[in-house]
C-alpha atoms as a PDB file:
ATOM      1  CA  UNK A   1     -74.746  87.659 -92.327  1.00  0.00           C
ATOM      2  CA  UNK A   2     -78.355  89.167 -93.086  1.00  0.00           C
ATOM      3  CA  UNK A   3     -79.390  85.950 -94.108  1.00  0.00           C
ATOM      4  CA  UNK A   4     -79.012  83.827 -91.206  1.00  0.00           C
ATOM      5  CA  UNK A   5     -81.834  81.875 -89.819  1.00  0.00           C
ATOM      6  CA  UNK A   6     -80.139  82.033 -86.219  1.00  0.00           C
ATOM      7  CA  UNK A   7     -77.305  84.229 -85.934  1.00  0.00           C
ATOM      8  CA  UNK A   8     -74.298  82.465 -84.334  1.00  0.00           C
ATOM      9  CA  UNK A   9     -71.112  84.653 -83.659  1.00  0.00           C
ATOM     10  CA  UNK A  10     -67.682  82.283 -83.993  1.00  0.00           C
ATOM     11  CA  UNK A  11     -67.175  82.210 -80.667  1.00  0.00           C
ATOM     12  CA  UNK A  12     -70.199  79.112 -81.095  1.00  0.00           C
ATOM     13  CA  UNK A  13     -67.350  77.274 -82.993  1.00  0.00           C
ATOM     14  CA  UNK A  14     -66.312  73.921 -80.496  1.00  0.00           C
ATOM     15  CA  UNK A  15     -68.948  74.748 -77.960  1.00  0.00           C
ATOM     16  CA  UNK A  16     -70.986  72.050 -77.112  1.00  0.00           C
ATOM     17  CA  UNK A  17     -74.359  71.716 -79.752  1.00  0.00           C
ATOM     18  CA  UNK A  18     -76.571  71.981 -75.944  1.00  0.00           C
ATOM     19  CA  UNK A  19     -74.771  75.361 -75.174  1.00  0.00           C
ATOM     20  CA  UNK A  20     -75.230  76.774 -78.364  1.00  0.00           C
ATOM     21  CA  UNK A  21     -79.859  76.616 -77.638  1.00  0.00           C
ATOM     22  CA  UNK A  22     -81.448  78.987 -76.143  1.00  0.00           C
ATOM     23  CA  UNK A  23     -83.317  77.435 -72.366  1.00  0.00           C
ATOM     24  CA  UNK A  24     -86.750  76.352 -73.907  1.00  0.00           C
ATOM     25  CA  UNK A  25     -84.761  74.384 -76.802  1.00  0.00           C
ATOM     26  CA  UNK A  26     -82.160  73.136 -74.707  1.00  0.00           C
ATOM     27  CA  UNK A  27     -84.378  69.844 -72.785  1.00  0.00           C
ATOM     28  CA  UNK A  28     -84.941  68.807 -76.722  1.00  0.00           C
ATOM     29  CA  UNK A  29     -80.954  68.657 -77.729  1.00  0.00           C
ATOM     30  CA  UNK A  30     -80.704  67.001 -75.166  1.00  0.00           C
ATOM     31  CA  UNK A  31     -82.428  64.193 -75.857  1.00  0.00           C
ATOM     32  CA  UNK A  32     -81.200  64.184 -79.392  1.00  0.00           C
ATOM     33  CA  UNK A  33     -77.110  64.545 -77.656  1.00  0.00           C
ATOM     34  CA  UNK A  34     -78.396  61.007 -75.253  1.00  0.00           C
ATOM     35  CA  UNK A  35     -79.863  59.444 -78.358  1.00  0.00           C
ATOM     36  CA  UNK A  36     -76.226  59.815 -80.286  1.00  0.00           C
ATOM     37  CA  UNK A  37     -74.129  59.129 -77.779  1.00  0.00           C
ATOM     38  CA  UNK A  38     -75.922  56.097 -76.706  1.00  0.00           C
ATOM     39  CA  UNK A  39     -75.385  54.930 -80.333  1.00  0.00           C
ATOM     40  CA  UNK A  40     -79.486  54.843 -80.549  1.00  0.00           C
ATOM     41  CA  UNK A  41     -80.467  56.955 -82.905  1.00  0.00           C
ATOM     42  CA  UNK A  42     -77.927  58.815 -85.739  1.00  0.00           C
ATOM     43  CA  UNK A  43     -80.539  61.667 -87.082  1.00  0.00           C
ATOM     44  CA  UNK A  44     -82.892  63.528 -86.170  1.00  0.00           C
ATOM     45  CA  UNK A  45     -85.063  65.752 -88.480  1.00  0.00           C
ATOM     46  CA  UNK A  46     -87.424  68.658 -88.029  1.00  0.00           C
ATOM     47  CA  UNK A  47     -89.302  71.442 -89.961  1.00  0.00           C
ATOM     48  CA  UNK A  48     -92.087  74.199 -88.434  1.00  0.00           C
ATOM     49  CA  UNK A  49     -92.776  77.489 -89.551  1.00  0.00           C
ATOM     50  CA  UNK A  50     -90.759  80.725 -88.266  1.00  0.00           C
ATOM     51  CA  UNK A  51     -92.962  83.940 -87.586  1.00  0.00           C
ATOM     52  CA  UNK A  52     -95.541  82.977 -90.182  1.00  0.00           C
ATOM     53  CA  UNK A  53     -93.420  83.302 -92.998  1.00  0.00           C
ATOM     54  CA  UNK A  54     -90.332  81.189 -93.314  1.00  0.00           C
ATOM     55  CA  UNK A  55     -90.278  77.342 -93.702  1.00  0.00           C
ATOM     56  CA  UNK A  56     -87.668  76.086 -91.723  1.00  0.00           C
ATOM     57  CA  UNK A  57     -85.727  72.681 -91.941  1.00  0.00           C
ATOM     58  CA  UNK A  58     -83.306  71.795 -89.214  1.00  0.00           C
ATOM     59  CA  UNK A  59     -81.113  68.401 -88.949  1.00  0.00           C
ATOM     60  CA  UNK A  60     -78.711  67.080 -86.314  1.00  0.00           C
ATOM     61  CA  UNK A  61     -76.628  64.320 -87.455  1.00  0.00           C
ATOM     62  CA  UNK A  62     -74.013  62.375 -85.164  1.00  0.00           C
ATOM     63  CA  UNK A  63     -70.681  62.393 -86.445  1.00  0.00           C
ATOM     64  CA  UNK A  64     -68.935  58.682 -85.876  1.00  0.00           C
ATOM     65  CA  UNK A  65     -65.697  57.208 -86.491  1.00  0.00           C
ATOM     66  CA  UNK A  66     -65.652  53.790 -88.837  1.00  0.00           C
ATOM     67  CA  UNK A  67     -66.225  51.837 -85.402  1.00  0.00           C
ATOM     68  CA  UNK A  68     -68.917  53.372 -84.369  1.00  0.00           C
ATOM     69  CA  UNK A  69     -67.548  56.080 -82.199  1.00  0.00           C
ATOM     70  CA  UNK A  70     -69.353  59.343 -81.446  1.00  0.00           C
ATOM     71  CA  UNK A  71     -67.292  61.810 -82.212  1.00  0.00           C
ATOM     72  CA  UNK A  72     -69.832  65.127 -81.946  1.00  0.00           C
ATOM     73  CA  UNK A  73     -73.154  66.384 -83.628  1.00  0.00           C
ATOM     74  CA  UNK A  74     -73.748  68.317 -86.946  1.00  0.00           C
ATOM     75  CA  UNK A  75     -76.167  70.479 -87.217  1.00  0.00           C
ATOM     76  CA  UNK A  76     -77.935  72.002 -90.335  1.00  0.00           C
ATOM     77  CA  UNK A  77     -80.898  74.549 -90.797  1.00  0.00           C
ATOM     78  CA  UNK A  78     -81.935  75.834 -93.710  1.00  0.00           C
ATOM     79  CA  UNK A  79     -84.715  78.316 -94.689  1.00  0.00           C
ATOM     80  CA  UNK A  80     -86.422  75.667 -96.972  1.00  0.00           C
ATOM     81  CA  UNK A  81     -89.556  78.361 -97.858  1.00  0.00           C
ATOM     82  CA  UNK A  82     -88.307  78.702-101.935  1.00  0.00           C
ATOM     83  CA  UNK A  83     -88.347  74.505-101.753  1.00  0.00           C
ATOM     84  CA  UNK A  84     -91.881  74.344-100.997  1.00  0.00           C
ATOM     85  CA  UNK A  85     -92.742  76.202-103.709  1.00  0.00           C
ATOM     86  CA  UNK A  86     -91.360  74.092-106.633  1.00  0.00           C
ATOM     87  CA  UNK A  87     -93.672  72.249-108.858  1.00  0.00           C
ATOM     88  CA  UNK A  88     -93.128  69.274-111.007  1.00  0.00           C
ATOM     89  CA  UNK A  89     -89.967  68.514-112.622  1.00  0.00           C
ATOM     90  CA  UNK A  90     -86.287  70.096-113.633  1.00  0.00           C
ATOM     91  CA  UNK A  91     -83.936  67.799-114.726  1.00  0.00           C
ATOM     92  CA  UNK A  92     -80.456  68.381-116.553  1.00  0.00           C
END
């Protein structure tokens, strides 16, 4: 897909989240895979600017069972540069 932030091929699909980061990224998920599983933290957020020119939002989000039980990570990026540019109000 052209529009990709990160291109992923399918064979990502059931990796492990760690695996799927490139070295210098890779101490960071880390910390963020610890944080879930040790049932301290749920979601982590972040945002920084790719190549001067796209606005990029990323979340990880720990997938649990009703009990509590980790279950794995979800991760979502999104090219967020058309969202900073929205002014005011649109409301349906």
């Amino acid at each position: 897909m052209p529009d990709r932030i990160f291109p992923r091929t399918k064979s990502v699909i059931g990796r492990s989240v760690y695996n799927c980061h490139p070295p210098k990224a890779q101490s960071k998920v880390k910390k963020i895979l610890t944080s879930f599983h040790e049932g301290t933290s749920d979601r982590e957020e972040f945002w920084f600017s790719l190549h001067g020119e796209h606005f990029i939002h990323l979340e990880y989000i720990a997938v649990r069972r009703e009990d509590g039980t980790y279950l794995g990570c979800l991760e979502v990026g999104q090219d967020a540069t058309y969202l900073r540019s929205l002014k005011d109000e649109k409301r349906r």
